[in-house]
Structures are given as C-alpha cells and as structure tokens.
C-alpha atoms as a PDB file:
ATOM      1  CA  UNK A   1      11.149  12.706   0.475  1.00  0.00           C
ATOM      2  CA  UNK A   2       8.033  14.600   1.450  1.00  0.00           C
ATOM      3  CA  UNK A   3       5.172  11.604   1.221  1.00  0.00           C
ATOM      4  CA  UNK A   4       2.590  13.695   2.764  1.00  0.00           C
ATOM      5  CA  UNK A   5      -0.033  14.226   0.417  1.00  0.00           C
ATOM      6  CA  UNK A   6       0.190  10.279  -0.231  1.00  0.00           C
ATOM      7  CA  UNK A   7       0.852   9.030   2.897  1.00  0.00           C
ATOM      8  CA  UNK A   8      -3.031   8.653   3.890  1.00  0.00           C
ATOM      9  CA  UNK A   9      -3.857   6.814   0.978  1.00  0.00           C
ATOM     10  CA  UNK A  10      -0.617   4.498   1.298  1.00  0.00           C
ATOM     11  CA  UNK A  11      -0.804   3.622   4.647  1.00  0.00           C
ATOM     12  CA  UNK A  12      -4.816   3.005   3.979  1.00  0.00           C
ATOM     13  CA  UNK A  13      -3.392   0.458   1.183  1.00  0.00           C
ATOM     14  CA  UNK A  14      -0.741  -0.726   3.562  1.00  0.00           C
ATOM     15  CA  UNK A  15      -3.230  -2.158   5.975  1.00  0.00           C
ATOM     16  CA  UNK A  16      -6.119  -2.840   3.578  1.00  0.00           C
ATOM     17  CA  UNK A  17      -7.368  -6.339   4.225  1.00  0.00           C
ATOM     18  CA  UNK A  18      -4.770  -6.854   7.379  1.00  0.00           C
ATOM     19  CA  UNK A  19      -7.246  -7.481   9.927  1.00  0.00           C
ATOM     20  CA  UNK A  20     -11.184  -8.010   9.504  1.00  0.00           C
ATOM     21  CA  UNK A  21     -14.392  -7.977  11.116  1.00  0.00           C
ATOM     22  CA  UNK A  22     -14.574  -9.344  14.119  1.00  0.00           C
ATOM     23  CA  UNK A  23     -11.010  -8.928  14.572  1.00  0.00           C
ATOM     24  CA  UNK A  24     -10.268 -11.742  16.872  1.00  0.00           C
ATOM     25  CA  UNK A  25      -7.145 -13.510  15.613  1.00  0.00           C
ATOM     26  CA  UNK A  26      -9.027 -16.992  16.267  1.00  0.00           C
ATOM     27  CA  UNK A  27     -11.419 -15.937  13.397  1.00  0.00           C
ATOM     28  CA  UNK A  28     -11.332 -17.982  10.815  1.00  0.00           C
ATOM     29  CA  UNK A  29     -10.869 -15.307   8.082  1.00  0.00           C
ATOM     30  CA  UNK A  30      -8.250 -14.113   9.979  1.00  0.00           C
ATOM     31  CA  UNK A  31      -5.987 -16.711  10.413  1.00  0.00           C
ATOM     32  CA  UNK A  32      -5.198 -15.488   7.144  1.00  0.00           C
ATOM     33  CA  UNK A  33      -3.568 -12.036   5.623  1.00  0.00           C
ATOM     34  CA  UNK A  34      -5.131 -10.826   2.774  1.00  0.00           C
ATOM     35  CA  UNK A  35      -2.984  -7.940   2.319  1.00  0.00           C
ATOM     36  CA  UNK A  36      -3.475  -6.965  -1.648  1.00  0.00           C
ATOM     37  CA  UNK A  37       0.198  -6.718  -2.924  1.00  0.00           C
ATOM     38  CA  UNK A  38       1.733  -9.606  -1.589  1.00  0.00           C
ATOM     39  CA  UNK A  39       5.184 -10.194  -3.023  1.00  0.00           C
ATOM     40  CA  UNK A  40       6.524 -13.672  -2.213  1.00  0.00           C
ATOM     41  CA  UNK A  41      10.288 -15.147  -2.102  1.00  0.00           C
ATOM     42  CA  UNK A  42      11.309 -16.652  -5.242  1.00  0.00           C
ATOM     43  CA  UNK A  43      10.924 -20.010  -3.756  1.00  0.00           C
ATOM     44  CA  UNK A  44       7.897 -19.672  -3.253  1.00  0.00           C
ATOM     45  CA  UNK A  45       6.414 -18.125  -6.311  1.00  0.00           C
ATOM     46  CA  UNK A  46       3.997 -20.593  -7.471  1.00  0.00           C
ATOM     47  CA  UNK A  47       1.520 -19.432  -4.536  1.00  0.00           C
ATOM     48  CA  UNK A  48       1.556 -15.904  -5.736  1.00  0.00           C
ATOM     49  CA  UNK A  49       3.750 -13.099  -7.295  1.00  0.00           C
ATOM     50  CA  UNK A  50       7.570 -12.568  -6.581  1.00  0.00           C
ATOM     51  CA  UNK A  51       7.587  -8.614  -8.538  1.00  0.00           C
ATOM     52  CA  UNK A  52       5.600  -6.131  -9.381  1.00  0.00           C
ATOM     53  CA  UNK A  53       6.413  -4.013 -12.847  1.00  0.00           C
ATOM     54  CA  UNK A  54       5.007  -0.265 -13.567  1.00  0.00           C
ATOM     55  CA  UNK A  55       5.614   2.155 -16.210  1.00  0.00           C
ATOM     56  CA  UNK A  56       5.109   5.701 -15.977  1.00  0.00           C
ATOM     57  CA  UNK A  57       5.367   8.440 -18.155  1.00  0.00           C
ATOM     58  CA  UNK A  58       7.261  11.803 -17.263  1.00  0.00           C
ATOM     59  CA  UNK A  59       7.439  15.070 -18.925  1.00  0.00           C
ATOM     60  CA  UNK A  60      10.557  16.485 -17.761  1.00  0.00           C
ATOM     61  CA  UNK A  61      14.677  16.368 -19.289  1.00  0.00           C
ATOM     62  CA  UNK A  62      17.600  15.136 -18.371  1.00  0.00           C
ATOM     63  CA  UNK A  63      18.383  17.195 -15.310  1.00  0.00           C
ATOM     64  CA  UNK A  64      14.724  16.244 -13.595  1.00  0.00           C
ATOM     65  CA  UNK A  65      15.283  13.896 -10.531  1.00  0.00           C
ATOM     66  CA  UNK A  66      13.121  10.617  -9.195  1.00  0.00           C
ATOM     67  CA  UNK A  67      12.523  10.074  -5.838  1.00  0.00           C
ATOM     68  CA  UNK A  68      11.542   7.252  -4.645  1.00  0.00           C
ATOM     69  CA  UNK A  69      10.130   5.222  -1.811  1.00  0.00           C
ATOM     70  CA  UNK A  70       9.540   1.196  -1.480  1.00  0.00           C
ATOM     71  CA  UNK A  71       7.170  -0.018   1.050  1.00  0.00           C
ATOM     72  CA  UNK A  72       5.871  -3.061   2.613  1.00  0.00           C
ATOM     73  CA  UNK A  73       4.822  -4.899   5.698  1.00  0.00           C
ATOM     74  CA  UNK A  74       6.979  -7.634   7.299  1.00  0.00           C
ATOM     75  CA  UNK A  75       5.407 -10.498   9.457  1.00  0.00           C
ATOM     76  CA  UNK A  76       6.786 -11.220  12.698  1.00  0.00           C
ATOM     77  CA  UNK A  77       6.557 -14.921  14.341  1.00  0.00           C
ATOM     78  CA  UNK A  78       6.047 -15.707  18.138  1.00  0.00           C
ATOM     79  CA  UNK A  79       5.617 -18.980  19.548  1.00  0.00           C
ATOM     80  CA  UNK A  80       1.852 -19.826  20.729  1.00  0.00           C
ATOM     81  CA  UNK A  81       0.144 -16.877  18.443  1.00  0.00           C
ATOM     82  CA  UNK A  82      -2.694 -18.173  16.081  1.00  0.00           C
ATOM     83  CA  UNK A  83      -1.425 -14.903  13.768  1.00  0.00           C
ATOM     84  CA  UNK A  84       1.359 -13.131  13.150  1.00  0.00           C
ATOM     85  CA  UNK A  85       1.548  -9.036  12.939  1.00  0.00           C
ATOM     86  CA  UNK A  86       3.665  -7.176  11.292  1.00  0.00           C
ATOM     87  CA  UNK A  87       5.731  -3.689  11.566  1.00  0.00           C
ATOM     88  CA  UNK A  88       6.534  -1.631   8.534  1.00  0.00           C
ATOM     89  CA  UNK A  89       9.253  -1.574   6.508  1.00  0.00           C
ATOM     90  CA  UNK A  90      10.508   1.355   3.782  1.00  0.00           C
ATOM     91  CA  UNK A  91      13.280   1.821   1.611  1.00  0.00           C
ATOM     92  CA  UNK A  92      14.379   5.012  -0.015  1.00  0.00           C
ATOM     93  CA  UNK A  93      17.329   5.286  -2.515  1.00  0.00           C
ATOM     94  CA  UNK A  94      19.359   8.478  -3.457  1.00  0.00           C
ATOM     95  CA  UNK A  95      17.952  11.025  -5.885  1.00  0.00           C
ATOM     96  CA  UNK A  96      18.240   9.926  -9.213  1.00  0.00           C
ATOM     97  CA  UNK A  97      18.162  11.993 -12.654  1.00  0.00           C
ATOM     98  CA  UNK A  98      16.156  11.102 -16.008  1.00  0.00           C
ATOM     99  CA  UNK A  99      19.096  11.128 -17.774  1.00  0.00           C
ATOM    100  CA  UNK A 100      20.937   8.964 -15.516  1.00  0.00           C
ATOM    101  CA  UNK A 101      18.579   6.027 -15.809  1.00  0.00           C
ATOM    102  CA  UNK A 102      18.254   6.187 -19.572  1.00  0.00           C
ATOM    103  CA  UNK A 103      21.402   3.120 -18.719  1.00  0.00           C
ATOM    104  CA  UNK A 104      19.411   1.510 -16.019  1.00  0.00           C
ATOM    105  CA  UNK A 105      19.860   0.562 -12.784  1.00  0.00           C
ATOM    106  CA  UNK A 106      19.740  -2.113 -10.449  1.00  0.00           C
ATOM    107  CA  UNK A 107      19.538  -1.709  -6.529  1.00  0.00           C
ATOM    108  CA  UNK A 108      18.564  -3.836  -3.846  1.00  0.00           C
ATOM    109  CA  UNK A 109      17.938  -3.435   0.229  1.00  0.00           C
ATOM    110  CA  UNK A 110      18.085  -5.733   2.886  1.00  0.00           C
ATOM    111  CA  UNK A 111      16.756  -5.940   6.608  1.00  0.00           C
ATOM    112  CA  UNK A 112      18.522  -7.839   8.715  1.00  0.00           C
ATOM    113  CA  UNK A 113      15.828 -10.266  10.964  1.00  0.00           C
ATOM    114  CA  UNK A 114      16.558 -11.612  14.707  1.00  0.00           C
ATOM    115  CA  UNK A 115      14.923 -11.058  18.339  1.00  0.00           C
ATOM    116  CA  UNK A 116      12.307  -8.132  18.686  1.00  0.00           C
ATOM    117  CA  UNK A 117       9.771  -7.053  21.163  1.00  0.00           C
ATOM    118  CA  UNK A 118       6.326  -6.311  20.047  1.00  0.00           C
ATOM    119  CA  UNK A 119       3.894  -5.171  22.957  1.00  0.00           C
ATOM    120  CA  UNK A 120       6.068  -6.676  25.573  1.00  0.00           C
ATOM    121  CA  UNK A 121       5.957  -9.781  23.649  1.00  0.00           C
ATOM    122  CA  UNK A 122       9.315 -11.723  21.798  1.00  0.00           C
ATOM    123  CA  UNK A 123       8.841 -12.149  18.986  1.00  0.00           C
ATOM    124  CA  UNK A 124      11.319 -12.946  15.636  1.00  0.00           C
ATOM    125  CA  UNK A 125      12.071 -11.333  12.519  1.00  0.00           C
ATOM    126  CA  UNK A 126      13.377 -13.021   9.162  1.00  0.00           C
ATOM    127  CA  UNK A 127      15.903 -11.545   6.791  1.00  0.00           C
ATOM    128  CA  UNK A 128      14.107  -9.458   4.325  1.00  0.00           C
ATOM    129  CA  UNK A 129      16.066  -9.234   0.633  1.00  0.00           C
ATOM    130  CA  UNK A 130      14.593  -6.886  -2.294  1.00  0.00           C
ATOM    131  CA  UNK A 131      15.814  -5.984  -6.031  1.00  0.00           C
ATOM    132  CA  UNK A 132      15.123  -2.786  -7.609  1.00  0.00           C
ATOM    133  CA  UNK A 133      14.789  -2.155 -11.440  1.00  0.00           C
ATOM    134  CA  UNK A 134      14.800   1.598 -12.456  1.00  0.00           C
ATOM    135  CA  UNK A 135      15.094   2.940 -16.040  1.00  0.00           C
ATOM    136  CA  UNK A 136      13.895   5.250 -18.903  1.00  0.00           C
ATOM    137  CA  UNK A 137      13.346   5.513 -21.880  1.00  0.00           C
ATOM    138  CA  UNK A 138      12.955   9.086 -24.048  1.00  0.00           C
ATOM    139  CA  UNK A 139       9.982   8.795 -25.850  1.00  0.00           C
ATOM    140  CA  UNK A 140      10.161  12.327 -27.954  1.00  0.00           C
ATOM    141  CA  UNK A 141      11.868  15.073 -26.317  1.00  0.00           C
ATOM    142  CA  UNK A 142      10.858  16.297 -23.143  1.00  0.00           C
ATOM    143  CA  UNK A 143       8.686  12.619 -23.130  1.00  0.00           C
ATOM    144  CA  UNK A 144      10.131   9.147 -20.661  1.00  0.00           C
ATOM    145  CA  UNK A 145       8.865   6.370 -20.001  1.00  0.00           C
ATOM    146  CA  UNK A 146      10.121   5.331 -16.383  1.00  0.00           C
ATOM    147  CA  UNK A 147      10.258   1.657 -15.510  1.00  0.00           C
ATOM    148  CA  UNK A 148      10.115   0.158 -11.794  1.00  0.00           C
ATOM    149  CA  UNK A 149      10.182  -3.448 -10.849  1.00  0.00           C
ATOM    150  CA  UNK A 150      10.584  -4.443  -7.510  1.00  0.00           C
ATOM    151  CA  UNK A 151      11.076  -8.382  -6.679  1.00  0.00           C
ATOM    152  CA  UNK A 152      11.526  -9.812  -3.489  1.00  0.00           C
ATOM    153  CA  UNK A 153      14.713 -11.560  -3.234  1.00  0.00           C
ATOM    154  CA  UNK A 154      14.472 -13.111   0.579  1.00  0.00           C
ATOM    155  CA  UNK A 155      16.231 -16.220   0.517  1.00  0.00           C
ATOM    156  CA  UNK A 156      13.325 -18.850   2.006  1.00  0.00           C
ATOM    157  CA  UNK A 157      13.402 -22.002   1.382  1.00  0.00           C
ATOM    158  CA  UNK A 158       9.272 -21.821   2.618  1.00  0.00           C
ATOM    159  CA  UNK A 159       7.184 -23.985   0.364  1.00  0.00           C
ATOM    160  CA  UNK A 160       3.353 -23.465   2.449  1.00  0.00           C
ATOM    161  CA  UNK A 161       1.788 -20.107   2.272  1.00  0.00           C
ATOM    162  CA  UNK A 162       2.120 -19.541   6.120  1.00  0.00           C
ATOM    163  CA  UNK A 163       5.760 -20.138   6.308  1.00  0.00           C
ATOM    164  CA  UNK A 164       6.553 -17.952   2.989  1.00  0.00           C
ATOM    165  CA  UNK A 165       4.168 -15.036   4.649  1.00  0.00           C
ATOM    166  CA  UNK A 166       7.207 -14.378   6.756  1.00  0.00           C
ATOM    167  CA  UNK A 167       9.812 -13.577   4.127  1.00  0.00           C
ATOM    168  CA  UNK A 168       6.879 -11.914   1.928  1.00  0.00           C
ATOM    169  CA  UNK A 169       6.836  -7.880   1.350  1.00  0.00           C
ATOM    170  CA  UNK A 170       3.536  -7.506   2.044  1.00  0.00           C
ATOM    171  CA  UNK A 171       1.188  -4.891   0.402  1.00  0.00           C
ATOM    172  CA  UNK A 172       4.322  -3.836  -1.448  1.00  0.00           C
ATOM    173  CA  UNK A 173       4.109  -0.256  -3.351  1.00  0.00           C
ATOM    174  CA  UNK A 174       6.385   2.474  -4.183  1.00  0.00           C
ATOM    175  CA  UNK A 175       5.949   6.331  -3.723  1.00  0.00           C
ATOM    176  CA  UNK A 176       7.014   7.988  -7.230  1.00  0.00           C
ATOM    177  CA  UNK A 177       8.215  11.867  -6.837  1.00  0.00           C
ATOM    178  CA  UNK A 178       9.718  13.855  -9.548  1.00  0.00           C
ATOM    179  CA  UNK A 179      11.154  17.274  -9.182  1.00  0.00           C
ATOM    180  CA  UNK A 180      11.658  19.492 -12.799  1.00  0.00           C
ATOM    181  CA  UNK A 181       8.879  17.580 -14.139  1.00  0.00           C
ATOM    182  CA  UNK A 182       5.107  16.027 -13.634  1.00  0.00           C
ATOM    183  CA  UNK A 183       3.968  12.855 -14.178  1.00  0.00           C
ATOM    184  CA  UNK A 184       1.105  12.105 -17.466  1.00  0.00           C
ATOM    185  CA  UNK A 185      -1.967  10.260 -15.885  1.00  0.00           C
ATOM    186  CA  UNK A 186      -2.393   6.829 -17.155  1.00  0.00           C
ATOM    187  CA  UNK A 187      -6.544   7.080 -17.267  1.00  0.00           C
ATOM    188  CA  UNK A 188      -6.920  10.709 -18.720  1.00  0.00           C
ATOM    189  CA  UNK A 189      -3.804  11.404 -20.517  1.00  0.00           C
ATOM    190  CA  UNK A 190      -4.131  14.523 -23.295  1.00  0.00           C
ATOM    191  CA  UNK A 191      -5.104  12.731 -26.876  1.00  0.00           C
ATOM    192  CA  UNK A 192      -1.979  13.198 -27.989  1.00  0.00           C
ATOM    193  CA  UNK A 193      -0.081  11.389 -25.602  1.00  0.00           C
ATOM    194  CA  UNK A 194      -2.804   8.171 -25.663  1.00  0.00           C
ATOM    195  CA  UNK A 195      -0.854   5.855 -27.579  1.00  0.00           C
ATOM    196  CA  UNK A 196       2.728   6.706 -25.589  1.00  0.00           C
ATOM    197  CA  UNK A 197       0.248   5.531 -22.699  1.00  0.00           C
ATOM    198  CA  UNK A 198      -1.253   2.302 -24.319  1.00  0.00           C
ATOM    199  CA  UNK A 199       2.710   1.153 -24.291  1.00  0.00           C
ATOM    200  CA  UNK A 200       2.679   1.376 -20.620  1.00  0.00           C
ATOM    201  CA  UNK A 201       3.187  -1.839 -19.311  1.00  0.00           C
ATOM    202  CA  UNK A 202       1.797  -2.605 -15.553  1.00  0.00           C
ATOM    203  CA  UNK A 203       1.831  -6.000 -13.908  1.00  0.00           C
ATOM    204  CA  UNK A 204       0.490  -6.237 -10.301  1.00  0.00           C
ATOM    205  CA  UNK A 205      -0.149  -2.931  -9.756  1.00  0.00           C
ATOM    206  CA  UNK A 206      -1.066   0.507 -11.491  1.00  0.00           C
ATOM    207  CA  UNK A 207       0.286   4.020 -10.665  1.00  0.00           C
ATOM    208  CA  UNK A 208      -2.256   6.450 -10.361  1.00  0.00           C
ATOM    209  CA  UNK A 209      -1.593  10.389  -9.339  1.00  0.00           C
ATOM    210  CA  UNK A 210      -1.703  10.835  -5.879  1.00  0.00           C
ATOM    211  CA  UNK A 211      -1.773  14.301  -3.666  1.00  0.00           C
ATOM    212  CA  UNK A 212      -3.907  17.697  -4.732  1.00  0.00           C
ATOM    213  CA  UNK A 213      -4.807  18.432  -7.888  1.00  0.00           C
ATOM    214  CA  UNK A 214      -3.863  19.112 -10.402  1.00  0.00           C
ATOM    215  CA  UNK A 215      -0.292  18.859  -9.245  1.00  0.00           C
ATOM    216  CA  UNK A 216       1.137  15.595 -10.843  1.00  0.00           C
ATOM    217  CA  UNK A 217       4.808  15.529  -9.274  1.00  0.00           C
ATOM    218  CA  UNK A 218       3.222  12.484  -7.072  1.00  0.00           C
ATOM    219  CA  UNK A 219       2.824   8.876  -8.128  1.00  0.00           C
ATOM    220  CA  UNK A 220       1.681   6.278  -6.309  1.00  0.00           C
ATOM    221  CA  UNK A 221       1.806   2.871  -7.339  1.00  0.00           C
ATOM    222  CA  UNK A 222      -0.775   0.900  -5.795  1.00  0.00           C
ATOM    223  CA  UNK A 223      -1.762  -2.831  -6.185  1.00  0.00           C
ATOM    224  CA  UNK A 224      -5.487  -1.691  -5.393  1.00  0.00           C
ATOM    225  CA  UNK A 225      -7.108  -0.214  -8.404  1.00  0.00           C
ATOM    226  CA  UNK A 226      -7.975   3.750  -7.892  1.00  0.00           C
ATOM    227  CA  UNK A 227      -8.629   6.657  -9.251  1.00  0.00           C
ATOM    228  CA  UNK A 228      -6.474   9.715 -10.197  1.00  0.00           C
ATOM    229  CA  UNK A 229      -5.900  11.580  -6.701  1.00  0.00           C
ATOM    230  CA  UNK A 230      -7.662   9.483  -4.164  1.00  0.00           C
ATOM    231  CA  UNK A 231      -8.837  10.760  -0.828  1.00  0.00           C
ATOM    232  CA  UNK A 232      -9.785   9.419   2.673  1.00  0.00           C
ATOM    233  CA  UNK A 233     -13.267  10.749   3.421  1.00  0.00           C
ATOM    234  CA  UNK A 234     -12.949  13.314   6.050  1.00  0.00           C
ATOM    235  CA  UNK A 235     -15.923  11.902   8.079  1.00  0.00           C
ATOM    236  CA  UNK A 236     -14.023   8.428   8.800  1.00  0.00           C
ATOM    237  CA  UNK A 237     -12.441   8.392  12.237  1.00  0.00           C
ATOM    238  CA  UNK A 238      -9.794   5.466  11.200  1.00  0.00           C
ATOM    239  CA  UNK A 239      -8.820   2.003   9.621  1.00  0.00           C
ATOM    240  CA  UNK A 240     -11.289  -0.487   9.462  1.00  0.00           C
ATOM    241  CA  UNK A 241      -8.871  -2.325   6.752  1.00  0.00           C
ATOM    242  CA  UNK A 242     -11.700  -3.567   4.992  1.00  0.00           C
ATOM    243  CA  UNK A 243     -12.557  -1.383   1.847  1.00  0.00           C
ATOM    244  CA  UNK A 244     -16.158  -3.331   1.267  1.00  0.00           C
ATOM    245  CA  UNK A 245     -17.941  -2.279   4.299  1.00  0.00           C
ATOM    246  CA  UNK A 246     -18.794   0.690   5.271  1.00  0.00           C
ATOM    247  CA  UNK A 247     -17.371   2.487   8.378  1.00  0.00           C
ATOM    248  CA  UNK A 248     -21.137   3.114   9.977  1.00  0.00           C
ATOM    249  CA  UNK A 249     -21.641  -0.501   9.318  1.00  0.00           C
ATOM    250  CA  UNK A 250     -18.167  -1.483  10.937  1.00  0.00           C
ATOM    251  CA  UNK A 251     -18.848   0.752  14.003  1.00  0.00           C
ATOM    252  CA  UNK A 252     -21.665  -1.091  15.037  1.00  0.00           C
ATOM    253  CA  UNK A 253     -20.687  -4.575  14.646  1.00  0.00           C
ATOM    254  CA  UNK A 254     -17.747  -3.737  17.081  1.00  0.00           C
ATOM    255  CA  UNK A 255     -20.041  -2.025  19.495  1.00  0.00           C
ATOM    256  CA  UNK A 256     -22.275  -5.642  19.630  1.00  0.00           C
ATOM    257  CA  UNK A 257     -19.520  -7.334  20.325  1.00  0.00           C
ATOM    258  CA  UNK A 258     -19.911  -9.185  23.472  1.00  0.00           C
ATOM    259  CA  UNK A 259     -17.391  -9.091  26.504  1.00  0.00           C
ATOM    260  CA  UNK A 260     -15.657 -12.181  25.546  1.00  0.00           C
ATOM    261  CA  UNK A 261     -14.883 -11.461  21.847  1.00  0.00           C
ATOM    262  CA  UNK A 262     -13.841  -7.891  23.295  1.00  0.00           C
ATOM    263  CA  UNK A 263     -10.886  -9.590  25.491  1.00  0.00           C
ATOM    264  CA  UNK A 264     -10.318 -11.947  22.753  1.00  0.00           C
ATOM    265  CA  UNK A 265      -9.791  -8.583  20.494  1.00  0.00           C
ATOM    266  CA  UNK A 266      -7.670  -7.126  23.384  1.00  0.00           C
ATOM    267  CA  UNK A 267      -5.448 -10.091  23.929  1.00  0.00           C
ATOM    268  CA  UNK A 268      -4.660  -9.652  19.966  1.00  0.00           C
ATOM    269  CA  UNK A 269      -3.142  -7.707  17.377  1.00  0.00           C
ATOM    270  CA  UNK A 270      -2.898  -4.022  18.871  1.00  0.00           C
ATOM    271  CA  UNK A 271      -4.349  -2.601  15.554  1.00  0.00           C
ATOM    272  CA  UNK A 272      -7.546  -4.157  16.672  1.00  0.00           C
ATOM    273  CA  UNK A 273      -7.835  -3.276  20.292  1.00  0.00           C
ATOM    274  CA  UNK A 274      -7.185   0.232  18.515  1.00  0.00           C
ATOM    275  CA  UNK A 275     -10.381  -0.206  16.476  1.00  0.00           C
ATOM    276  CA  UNK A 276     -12.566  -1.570  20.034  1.00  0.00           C
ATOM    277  CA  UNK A 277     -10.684   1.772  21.372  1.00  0.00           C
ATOM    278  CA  UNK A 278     -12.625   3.935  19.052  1.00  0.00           C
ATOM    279  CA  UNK A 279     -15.381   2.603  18.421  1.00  0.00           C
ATOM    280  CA  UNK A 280     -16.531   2.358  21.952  1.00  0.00           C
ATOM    281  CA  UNK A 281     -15.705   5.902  22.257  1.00  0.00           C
ATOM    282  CA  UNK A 282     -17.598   7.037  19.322  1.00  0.00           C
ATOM    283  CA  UNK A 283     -20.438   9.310  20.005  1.00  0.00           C
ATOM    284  CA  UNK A 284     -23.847  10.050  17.859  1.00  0.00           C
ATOM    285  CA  UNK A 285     -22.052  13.208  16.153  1.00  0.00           C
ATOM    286  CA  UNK A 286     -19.945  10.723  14.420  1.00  0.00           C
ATOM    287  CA  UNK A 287     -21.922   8.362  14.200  1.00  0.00           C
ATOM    288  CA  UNK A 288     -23.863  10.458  12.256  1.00  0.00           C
ATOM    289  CA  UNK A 289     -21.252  11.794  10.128  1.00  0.00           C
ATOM    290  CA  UNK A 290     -20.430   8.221   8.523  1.00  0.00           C
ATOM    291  CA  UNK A 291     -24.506   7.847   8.106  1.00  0.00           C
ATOM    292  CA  UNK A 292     -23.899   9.828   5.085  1.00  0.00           C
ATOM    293  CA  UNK A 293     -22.599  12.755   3.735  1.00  0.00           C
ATOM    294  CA  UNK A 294     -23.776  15.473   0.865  1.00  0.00           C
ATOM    295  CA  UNK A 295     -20.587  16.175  -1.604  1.00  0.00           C
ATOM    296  CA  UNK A 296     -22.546  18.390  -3.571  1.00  0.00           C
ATOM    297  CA  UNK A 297     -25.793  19.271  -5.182  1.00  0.00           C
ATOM    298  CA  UNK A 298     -26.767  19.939  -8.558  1.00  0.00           C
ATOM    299  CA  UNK A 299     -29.869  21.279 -10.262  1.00  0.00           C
ATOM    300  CA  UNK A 300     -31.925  18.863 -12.239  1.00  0.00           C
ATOM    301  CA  UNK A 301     -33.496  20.386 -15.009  1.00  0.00           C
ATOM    302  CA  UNK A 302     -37.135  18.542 -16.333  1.00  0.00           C
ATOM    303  CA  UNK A 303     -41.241  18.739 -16.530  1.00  0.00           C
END
C-alpha cells in the first residue's frame, strides 16, 4: 500500500496531543495522553469509545479493489516511569474488491505483548486485540457506500483510565485506497450526489480526501476534523504535537527552558529530547520562516 501522500498528515494525527509544552513527563498535563482517537477495551468503555464507524462513498464497480491500512499507538509500561510511551502499531489486510464486500466481512488482528526494550530501557507490552467491519452497499450503478468499523477487542479487565491506556489503540485511524475507482468527498460532493452523502453515517471520526488534488483514490479517516486534502506547512521543521500553538511560539518556549527542565526533558520520552534537539539548533532563517508566511496575494478592488 503506497501511504505516501497521507503519511505526513497521519503520522501528524498519530502524535497530535502525545506530548505537550514543556514536555517534561512530571508535568502535570502530561501525566496524561490526550491522543484524539482513543479506542478503549470493551471493559472499559464507559471512560470513552471502544469503535469508530465511517462511511464512504466510491464510484467504481465490482472489479475495483480497497486497500486498507489500520493504525494506532500502543502504550508501553516500565516500572518507576511517571508516563508511559508508546511505539506504533499498523495493520493491513489483503486487497479486497467492491463486489466482494457487498456480503461483508469481518477481520480482526492481534499483537502479541511481553518484554521489550525501549531506549535501553525494559519495558512491557500488553496483548493488543482488534475487529474489523468492512462492507458495501451499491447505491445506483457505478455508486457504494463502503462501511468501516474498527473496535478494539483487547481483553482488559482495566477499570481506571491509566490502566485501560495500555490495552487502548490510541489515535486509531485507517488509510482508505481504492484502485479502478475514486472516492466522492463528503464536504463538496457534486449536487447530485448530496443526499447519497447526507446517508453517510460517521461516528468518532470523519474521512476526508487526503494526497494531491484532485486525485481522490486516497481516504483518510481521521478522528481530528479537516479539510479535503490537508497539508503540513512546508515552513515547520517538525512535531510539536500540539495543533493550538503555533510552531514560532513553541520554539521559543523550549529555547527558555532552563537547564534543569532541559535534563528533565532528556531523561524522558525520546520524542521530546527530539523537540529540545531542534529547537536548540534552530537558526534565525527558520525562525523566521514560522514568523509567517505569504500563500498568496490578491488584488483588492475599491475607492
């Protein structure tokens, strides 16, 4: 499966809210994820979601094939660590055609947990269960509506947030690819498909197209609201993994930091000391490029 003109927006949305400002795990906003997309075990459903559903709608026949691709963070545990971090996890079925899934069908993945090594450190992994939900229905000819549902399945007994956060898929969302066909954006669909697009159900997240346009063989289903083909802005230099501040802003605050918050950053999650990395590296050109940027200009027309 070729992700590549999604993958920088999905991994942005796999890390947004994963690790913020100042960064040291014994902040008090951090000793708490707040990954959007969490998917808790069944057992633990009251605190939050267990599934996500989306519907799509492809233009395409029988004979056009779904790809697709499932992913999430998983939480690690280590004895003596104030927070957890997490590796990433993806799952990626066969090929499957239109017509095929006008029956349904129901898969399901597992990662088996145990001993690891993070940064030198041991550290231990839970068993990781998922169910997948895939089907279509024909609309009007050359018209489907494709369903997805992904649940996680993990068997945890975990009744507190921080013990569930272990068997959670975290910032859960799937990569939709169709070849013999293109997808219908949800937002700006032609008039005459707007009411086959009002029937399209979405619950915890909401595909949007995702790549260059105006190709639309690329979904991404993303449980952070977006626009039809998002994009990174070229001038920012990396993950901040906090989508309400600015990366100028960001920069800075890391750059005050004082030595003992730095080694506080260092001794933590490695995505951080990657942020203190770059931003004390960072030099007035860029620094000045995430000041601001022109897009465009336009002539305004008046007295």
């Amino acid at each position: 499966m070729n992700i590549a003109p999604a993958e920088k927006i999905a991994n942005a949305i796999l890390y947004e809210g994963y690790l913020l400002y100042p960064y040291r795990p014994d902040s008090t906003k951090n000793r708490q994820r707040w990954n959007f997309g969490t998917l808790f075990p069944p057992a633990a459903a009251t605190i939050g979601l267990s599934s996500f559903h989306a519907e799509v709608l492809v233009n395409g026949n029988d004979d056009s094939q779904l790809e697709l691709r499932v992913r999430f963070l998983q939480f690690t545990s280590a004895e003596h660590e104030s927070i957890a971090e997490a590796i990433e996890r993806y799952w990626e079925p066969p090929l499957v055609r239109l017509g095929d899934l006008l029956a349904g069908t129901q898969l399901s993945f597992a990662f088996a947990g145990g001993p690891m090594e993070m940064d030198g450190k041991p550290r231990l992994l839970q068993d990781i269960h998922g169910n997948i939900g895939l089907r279509a229905v024909r609309v009007s000819p050359g018209l489907f509506q494709v369903a997805l549902e992904v649940a996680n399945a993990s068997p945890s007994t975990a009744k507190s947030r921080e013990e569930a956060l272990l068997y959670c898929l975290t910032s859960a969302h799937a990569i939709l690819q169709v070849q013999k066909g293109k997808f219908i954006s949800l937002l700006e669909p032609d008039a005459e498909l707007s009411e086959a697009v009002g029937r399209c159900r979405n619950t915890g997240v909401f595909p949007v197209l995702c790549g260059d346009a105006p190709a639309a063989d690329t979904v991404l289903v993303s449980p952070i609201i977006l626009y039809d083909y998002p994009q990174i802005a070229p001038e920012s230099s990396g993950d901040f993994f906090d989508g309400t501040e600015m990366d100028e802003m960001l920069t800075l605050r890391v750059m005050t930091l004082s030595d003992d918050e730095k080694k506080q950053l260092i001794a933590g999650d490695k995505r951080g000391r990657e942020i203190l990395e770059r931003a004390s590296a960072v030099g007035e050109e860029q620094l000045m490029k995430v000041h601001g940027a022109i897009r465009g200009l336009r002539k305004v027309s008046g007295e």
